[in-house]
N, C-alpha and C. Protein backbone atom coordinates (compact mmCIF):
# COMPACT_ATOMS: atom_id res chain seq x y z
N UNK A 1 108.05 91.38 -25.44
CA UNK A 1 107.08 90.64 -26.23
C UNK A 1 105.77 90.55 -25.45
N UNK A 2 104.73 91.07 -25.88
CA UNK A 2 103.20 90.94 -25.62
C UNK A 2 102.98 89.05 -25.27
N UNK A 3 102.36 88.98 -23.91
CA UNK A 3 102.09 87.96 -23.76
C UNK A 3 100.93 87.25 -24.48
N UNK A 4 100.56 86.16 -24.73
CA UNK A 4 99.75 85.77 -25.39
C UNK A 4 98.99 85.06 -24.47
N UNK A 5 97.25 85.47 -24.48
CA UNK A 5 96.17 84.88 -23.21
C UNK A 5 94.94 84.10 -24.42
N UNK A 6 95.07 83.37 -24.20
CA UNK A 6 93.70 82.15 -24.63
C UNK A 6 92.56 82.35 -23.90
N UNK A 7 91.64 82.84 -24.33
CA UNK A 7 90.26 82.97 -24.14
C UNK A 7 89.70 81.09 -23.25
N UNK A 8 89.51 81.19 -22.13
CA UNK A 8 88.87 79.92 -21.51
C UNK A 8 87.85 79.95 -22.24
N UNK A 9 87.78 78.29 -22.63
CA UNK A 9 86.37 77.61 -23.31
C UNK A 9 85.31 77.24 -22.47
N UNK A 10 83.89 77.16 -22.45
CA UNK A 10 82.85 77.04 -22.08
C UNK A 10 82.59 75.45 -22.50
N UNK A 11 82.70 74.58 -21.76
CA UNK A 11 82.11 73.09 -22.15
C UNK A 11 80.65 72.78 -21.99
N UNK A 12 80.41 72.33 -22.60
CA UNK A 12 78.55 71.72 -22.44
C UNK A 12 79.26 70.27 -22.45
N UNK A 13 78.44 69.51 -21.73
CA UNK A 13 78.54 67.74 -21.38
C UNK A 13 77.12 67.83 -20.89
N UNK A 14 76.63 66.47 -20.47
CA UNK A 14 75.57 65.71 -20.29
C UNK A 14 76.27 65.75 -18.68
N UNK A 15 74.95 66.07 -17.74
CA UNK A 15 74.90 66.18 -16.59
C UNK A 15 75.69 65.05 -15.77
N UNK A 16 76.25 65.56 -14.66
CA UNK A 16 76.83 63.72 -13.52
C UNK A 16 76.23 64.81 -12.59
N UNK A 17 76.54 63.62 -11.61
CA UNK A 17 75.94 63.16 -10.07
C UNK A 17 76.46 64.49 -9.51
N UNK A 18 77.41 64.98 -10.18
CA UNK A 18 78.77 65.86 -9.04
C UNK A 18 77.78 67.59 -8.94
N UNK A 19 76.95 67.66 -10.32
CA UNK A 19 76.35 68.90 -10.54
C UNK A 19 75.26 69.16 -10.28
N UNK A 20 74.60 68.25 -9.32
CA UNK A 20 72.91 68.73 -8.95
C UNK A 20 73.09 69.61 -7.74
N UNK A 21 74.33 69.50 -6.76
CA UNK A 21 73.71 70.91 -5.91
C UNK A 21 74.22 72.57 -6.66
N UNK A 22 74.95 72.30 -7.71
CA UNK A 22 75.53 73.53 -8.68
C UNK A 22 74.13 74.08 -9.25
N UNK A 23 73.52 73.36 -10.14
CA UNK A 23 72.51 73.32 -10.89
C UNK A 23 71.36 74.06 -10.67
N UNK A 24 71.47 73.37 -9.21
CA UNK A 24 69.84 74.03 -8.73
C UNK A 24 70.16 75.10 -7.89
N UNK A 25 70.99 75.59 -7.81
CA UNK A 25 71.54 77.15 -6.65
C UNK A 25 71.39 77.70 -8.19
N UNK A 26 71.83 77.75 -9.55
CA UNK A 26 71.46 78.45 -10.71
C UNK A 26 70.56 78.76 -10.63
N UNK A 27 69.60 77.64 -10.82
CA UNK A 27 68.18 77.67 -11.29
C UNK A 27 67.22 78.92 -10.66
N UNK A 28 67.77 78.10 -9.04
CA UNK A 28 66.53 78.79 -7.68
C UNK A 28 67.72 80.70 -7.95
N UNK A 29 68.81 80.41 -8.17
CA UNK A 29 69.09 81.81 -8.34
C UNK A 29 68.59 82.78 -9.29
N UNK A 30 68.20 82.18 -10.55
CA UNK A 30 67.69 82.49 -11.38
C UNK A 30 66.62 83.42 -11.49
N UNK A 31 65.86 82.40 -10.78
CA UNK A 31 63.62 82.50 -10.56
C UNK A 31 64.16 83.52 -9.29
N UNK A 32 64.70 83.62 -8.38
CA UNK A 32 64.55 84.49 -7.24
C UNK A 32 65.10 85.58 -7.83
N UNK A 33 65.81 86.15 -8.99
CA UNK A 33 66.27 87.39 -9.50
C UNK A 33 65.36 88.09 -10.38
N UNK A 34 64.50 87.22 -10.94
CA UNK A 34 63.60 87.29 -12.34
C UNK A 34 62.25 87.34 -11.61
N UNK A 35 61.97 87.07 -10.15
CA UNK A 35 60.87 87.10 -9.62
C UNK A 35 60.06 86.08 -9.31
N UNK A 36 60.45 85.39 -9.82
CA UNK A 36 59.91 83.78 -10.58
C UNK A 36 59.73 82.88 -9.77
N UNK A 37 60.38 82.90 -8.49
CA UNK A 37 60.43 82.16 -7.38
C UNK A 37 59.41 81.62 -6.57
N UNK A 38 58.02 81.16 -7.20
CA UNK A 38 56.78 81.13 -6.65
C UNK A 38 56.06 79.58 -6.66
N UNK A 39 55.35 79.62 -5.94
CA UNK A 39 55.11 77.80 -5.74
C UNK A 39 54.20 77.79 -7.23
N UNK A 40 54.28 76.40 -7.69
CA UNK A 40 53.81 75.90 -8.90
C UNK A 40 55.14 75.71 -10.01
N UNK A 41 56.72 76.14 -9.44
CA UNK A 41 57.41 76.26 -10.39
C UNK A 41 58.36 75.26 -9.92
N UNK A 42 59.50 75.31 -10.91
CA UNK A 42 60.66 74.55 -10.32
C UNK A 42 61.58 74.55 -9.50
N UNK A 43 61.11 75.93 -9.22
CA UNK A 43 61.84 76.88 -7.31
C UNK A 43 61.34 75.72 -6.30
N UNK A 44 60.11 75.17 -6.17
CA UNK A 44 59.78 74.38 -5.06
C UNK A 44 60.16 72.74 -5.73
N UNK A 45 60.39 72.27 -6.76
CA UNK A 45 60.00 70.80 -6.79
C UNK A 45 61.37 70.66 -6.51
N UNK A 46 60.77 69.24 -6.01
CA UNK A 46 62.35 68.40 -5.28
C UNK A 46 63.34 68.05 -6.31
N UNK A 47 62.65 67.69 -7.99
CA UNK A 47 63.60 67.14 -8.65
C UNK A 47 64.82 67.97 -9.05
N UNK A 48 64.52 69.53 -8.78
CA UNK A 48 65.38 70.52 -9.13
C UNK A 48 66.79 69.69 -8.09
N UNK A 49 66.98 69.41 -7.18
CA UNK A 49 68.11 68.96 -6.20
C UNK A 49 68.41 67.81 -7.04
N UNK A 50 67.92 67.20 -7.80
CA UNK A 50 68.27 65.93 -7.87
C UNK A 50 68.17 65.16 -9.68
N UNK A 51 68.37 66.47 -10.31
CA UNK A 51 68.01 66.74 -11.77
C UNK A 51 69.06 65.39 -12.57
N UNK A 52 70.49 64.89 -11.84
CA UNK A 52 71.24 63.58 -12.77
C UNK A 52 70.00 62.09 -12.66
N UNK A 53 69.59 62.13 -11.49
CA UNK A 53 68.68 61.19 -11.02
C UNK A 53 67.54 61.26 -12.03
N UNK A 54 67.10 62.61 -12.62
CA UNK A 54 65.53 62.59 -13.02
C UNK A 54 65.92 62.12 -13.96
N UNK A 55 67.17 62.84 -14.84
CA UNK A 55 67.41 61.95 -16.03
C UNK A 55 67.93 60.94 -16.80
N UNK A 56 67.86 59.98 -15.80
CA UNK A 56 68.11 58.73 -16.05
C UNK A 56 67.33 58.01 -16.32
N UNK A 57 66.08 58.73 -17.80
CA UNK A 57 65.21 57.74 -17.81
C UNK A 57 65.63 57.58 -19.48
N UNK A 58 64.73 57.01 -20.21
CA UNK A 58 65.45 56.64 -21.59
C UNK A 58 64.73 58.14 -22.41
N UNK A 59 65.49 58.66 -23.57
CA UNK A 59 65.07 59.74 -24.13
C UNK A 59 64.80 60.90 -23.33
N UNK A 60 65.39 61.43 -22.56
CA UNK A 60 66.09 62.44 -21.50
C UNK A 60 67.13 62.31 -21.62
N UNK A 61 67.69 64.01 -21.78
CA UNK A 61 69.40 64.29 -21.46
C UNK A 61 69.20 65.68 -20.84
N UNK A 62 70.02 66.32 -20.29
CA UNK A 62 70.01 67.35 -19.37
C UNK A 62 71.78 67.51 -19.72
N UNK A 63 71.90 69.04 -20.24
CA UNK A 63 73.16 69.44 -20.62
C UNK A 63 73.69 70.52 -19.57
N UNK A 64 74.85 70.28 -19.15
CA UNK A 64 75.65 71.57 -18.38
C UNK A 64 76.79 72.15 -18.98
N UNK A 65 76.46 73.55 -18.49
CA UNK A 65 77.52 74.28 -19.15
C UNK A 65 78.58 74.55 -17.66
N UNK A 66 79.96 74.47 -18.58
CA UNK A 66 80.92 74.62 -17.08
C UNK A 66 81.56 75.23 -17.98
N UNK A 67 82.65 76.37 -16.94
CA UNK A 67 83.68 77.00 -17.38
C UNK A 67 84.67 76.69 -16.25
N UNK A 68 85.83 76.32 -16.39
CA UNK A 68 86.77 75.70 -15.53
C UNK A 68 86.09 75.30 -13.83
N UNK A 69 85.43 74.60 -14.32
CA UNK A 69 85.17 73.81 -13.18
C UNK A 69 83.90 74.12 -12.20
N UNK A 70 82.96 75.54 -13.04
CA UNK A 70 82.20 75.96 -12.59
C UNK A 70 81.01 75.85 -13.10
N UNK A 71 79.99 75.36 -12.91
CA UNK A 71 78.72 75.40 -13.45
C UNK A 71 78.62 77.16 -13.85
N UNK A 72 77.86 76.85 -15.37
CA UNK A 72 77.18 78.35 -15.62
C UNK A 72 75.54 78.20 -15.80
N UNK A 73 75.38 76.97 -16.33
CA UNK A 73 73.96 76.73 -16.55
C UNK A 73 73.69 75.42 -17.06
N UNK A 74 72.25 74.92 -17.65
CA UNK A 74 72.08 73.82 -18.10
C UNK A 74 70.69 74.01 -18.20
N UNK A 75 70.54 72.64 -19.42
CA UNK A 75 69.22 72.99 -19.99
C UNK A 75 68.78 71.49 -20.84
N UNK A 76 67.77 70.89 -20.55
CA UNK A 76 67.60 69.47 -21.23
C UNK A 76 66.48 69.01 -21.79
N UNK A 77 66.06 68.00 -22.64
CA UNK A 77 65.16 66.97 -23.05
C UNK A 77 64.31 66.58 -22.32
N UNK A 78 63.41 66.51 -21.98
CA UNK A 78 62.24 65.61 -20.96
C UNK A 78 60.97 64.51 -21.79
N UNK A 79 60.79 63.66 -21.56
CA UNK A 79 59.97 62.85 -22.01
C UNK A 79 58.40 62.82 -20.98
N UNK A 80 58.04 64.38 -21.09
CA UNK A 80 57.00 64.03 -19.98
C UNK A 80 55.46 63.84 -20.44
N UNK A 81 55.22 63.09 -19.23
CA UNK A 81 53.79 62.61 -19.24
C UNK A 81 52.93 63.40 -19.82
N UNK A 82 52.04 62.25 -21.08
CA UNK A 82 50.79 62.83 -21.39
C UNK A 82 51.31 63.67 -22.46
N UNK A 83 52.57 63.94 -23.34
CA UNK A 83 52.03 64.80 -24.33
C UNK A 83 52.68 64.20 -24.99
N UNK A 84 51.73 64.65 -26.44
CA UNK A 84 51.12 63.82 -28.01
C UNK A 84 52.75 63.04 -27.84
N UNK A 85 52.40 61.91 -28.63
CA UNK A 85 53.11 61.56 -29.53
C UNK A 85 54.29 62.17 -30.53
N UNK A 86 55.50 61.77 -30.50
CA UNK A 86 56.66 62.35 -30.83
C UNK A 86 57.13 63.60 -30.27
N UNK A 87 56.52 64.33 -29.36
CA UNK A 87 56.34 65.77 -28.47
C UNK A 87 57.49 65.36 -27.13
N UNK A 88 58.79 66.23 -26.98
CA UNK A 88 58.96 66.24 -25.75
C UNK A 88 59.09 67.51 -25.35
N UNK A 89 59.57 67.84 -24.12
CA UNK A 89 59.41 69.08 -23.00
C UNK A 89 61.14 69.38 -22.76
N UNK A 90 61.62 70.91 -23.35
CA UNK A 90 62.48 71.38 -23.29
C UNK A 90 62.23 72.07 -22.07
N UNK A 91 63.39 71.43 -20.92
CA UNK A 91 62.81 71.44 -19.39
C UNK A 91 64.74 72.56 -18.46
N UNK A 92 64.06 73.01 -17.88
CA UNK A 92 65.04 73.48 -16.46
C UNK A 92 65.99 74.14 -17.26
N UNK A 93 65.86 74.94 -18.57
CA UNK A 93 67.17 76.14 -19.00
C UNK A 93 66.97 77.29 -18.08
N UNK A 94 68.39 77.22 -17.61
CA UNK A 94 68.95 78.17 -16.99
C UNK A 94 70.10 78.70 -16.95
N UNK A 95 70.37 79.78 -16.43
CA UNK A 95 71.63 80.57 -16.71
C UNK A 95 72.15 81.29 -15.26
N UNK A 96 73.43 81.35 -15.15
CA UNK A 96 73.89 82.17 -13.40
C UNK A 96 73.60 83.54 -14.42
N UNK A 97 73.39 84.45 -14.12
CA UNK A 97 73.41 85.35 -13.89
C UNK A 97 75.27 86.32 -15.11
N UNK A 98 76.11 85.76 -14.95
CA UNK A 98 77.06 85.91 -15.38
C UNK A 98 77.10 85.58 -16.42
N UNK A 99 76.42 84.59 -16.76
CA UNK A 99 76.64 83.74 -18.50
C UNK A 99 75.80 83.77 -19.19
N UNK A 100 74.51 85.28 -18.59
CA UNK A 100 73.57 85.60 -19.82
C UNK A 100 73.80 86.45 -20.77
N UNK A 101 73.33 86.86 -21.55
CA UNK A 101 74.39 87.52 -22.79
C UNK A 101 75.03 87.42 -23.42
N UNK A 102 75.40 86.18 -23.17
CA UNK A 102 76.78 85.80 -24.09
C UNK A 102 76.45 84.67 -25.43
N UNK A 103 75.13 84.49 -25.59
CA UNK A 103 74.98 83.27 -26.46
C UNK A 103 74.82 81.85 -25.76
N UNK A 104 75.41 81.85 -24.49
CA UNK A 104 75.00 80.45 -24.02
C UNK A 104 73.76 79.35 -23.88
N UNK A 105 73.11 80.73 -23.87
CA UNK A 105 71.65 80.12 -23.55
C UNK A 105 70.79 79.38 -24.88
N UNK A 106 71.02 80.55 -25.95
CA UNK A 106 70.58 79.15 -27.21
C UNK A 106 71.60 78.38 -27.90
N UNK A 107 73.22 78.62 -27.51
CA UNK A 107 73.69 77.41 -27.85
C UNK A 107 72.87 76.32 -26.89
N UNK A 108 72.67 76.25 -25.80
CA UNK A 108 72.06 74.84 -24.71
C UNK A 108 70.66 74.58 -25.54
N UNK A 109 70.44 75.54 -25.84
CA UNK A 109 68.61 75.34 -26.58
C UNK A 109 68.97 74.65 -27.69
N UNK A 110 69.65 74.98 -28.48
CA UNK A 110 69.89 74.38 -29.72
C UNK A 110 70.79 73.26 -29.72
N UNK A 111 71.50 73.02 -29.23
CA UNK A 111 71.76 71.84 -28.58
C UNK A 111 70.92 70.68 -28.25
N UNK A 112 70.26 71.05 -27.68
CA UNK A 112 68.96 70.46 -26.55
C UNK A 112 67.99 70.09 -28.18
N UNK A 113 67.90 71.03 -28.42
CA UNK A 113 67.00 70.58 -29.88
C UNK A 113 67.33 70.25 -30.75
N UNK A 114 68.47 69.77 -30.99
CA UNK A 114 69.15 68.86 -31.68
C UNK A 114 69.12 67.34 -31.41
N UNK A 115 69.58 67.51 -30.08
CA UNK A 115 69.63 65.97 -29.45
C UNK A 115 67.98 65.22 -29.88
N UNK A 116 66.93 66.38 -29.71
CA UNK A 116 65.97 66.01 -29.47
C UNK A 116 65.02 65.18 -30.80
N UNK A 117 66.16 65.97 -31.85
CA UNK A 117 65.20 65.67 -33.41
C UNK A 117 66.10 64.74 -33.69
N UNK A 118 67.52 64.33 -33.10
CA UNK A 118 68.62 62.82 -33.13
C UNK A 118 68.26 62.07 -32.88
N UNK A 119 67.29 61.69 -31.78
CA UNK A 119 66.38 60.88 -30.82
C UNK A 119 64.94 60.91 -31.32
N UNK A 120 64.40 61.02 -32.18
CA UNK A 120 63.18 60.96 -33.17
C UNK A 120 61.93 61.66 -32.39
N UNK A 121 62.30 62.75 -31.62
CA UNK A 121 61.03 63.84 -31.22
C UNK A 121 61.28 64.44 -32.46
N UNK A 122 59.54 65.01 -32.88
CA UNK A 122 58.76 65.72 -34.24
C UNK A 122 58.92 67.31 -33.64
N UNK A 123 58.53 67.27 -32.46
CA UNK A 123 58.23 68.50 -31.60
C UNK A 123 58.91 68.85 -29.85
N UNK A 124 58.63 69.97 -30.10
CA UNK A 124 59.41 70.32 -28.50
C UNK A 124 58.23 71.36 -28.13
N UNK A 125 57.97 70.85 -26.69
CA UNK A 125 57.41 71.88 -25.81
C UNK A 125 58.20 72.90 -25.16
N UNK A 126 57.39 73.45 -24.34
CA UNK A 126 58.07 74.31 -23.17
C UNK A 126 56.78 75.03 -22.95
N UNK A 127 57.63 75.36 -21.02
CA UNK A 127 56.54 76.14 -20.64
C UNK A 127 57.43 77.04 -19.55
N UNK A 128 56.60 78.66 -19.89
CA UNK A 128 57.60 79.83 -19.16
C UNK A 128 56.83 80.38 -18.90
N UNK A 129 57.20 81.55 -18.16
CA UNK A 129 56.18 82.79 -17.56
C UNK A 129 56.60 84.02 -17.80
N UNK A 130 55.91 85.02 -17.37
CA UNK A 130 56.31 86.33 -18.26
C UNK A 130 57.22 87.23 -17.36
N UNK A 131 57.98 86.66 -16.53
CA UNK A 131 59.02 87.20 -15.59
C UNK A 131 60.01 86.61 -16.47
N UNK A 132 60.59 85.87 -16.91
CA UNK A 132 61.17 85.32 -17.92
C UNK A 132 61.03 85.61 -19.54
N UNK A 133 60.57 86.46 -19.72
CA UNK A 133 60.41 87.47 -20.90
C UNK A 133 61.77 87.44 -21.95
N UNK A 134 62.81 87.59 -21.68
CA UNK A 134 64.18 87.30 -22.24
C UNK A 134 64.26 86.07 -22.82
N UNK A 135 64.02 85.01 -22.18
CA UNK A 135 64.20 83.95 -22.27
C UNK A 135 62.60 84.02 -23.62
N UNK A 136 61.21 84.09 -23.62
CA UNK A 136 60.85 83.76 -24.23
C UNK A 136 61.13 84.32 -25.61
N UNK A 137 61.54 85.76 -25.24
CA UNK A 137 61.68 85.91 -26.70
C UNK A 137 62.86 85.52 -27.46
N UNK A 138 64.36 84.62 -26.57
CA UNK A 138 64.55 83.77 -27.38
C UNK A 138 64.00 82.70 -28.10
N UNK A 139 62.57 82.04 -27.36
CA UNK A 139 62.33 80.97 -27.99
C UNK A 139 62.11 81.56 -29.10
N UNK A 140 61.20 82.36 -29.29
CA UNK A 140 60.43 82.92 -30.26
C UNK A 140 61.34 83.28 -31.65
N UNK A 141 62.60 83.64 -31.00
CA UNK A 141 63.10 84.12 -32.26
C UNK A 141 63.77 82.68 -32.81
N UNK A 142 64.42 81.77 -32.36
CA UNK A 142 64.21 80.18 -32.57
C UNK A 142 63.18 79.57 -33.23
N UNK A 143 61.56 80.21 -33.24
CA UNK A 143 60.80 79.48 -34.28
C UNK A 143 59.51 78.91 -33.18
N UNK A 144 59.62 79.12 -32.13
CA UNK A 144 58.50 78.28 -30.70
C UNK A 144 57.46 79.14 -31.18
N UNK A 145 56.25 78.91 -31.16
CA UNK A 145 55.16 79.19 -31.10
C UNK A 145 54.11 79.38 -30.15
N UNK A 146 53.46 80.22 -29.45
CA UNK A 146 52.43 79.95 -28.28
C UNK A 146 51.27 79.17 -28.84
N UNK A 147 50.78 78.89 -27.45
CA UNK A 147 50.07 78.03 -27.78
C UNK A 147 48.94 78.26 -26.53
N UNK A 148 47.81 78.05 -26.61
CA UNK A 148 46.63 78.75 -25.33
C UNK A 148 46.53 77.83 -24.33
N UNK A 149 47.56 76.52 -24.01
CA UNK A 149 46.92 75.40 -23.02
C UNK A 149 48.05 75.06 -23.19
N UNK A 150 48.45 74.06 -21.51
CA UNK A 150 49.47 73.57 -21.73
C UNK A 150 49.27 72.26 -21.71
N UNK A 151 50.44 71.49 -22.63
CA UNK A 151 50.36 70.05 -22.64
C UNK A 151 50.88 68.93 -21.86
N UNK A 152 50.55 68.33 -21.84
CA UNK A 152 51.10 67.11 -20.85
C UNK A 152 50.79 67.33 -19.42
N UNK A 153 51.68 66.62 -18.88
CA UNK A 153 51.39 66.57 -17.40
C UNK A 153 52.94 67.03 -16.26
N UNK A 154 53.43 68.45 -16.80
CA UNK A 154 54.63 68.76 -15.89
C UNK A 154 54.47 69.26 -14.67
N UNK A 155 53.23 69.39 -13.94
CA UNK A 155 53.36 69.85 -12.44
C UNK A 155 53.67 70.67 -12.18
N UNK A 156 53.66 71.62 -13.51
CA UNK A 156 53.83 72.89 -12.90
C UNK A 156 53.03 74.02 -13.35
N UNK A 157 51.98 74.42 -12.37
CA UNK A 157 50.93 75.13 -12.41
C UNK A 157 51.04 76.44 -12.24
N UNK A 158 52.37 76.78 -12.14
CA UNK A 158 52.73 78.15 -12.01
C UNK A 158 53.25 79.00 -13.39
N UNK A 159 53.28 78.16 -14.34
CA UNK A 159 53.92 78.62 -15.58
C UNK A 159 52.80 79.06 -16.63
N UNK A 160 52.45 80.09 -17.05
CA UNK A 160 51.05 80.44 -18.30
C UNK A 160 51.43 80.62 -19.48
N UNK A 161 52.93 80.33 -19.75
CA UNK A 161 53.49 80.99 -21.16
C UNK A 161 53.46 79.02 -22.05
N UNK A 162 52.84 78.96 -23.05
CA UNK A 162 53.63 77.53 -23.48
C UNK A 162 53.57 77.99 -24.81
N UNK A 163 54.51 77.22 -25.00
CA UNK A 163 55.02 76.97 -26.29
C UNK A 163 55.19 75.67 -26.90
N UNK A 164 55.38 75.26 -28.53
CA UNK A 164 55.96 74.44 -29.62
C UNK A 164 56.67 75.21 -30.28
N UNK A 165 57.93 74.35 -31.07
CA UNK A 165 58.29 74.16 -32.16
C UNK A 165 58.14 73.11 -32.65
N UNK A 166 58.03 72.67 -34.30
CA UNK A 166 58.11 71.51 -35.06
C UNK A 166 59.74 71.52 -35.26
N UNK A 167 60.25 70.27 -35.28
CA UNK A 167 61.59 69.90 -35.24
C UNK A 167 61.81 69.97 -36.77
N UNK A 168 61.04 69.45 -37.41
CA UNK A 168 61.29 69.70 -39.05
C UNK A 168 61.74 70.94 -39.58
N UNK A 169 61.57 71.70 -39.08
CA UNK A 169 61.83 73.33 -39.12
C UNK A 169 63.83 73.29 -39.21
N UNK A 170 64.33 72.33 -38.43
CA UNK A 170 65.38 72.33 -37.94
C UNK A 170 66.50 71.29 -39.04
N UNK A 171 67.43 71.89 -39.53
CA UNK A 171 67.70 71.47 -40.73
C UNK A 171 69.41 70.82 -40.35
């Protein structure tokens, strides 16, 4: 008799304490494969080490993806400074290397933009660069829009790609 093997499931949960040094070895693995690894980004800021901490503010969530016990990626909500009204910042999606291709990345997006239009944001930012090209033209095919300036105040001066979507779009 042919044995029978169950495909392991991929969990998404809301970030703990246990996954910020997982998280950010993704991330910085990420930007250092894609090129991306350059000051002005999230390769240098400290909050990358310490991403359960950042989001512990109200209207922030930060999602991880694990597969038995392993971080694959994560990707979250931000409420950052200075932009419009009902607007938040779809912040730190990332992927190891292993778990691109597979759909993970806009299940976390769509996810992420879900939570975000549950929690009464109108709109979602983001901001990418063109070493990350993959990634934008998921947003794009998601509905994000460029946009010539970036909004708010994320500290990161290394990024020239921004984007919106309107959440209404999202049904």
């Amino acid at each position: 008799m042919e044995e029978l093997v169950l495909e392991n499931t991929i969990q998404i949960r809301n970030i703990q304490i246990k996954d910020n040094a997982a998280i950010a070895k993704v991330i910085r693995g990420a930007l250092t494969e894609f090129g991306a690894n350059k000051p002005g980004t999230v390769y240098y800021d400290d909050s990358t080490d310490h991403l359960f901490e950042l989001f512990q503010v109200p209207r922030a969530v930060y999602f991880i993806a694990e597969k038995e016990g392993e971080v694959l990626g994560g990707g979250g909500i931000y409420p950052t400074q200075a932009l419009p009204d009902g607007t938040c910042e779809l912040v730190k999606l990332y992927l190891h290397k292993d778990a691109r291709g597979t759909g993970l990345g806009k299940q976390l997006l769509l996810k992420s933009m879900d939570w975000a239009k549950n929690n009464g944001y109108t709109q979602v930012y983001l901001e990418s660069m063109p070493e990350l090209s993959k990634a934008v033209s998921i947003y794009e095919n998601v509905g994000f829009k460029r946009i010539n300036q970036p909004l708010g105040n994320s500290g990161h001066c290394g990024c020239d790609i921004w984007m919106v979507k309107d959440l209404a779009e999202i049904v």
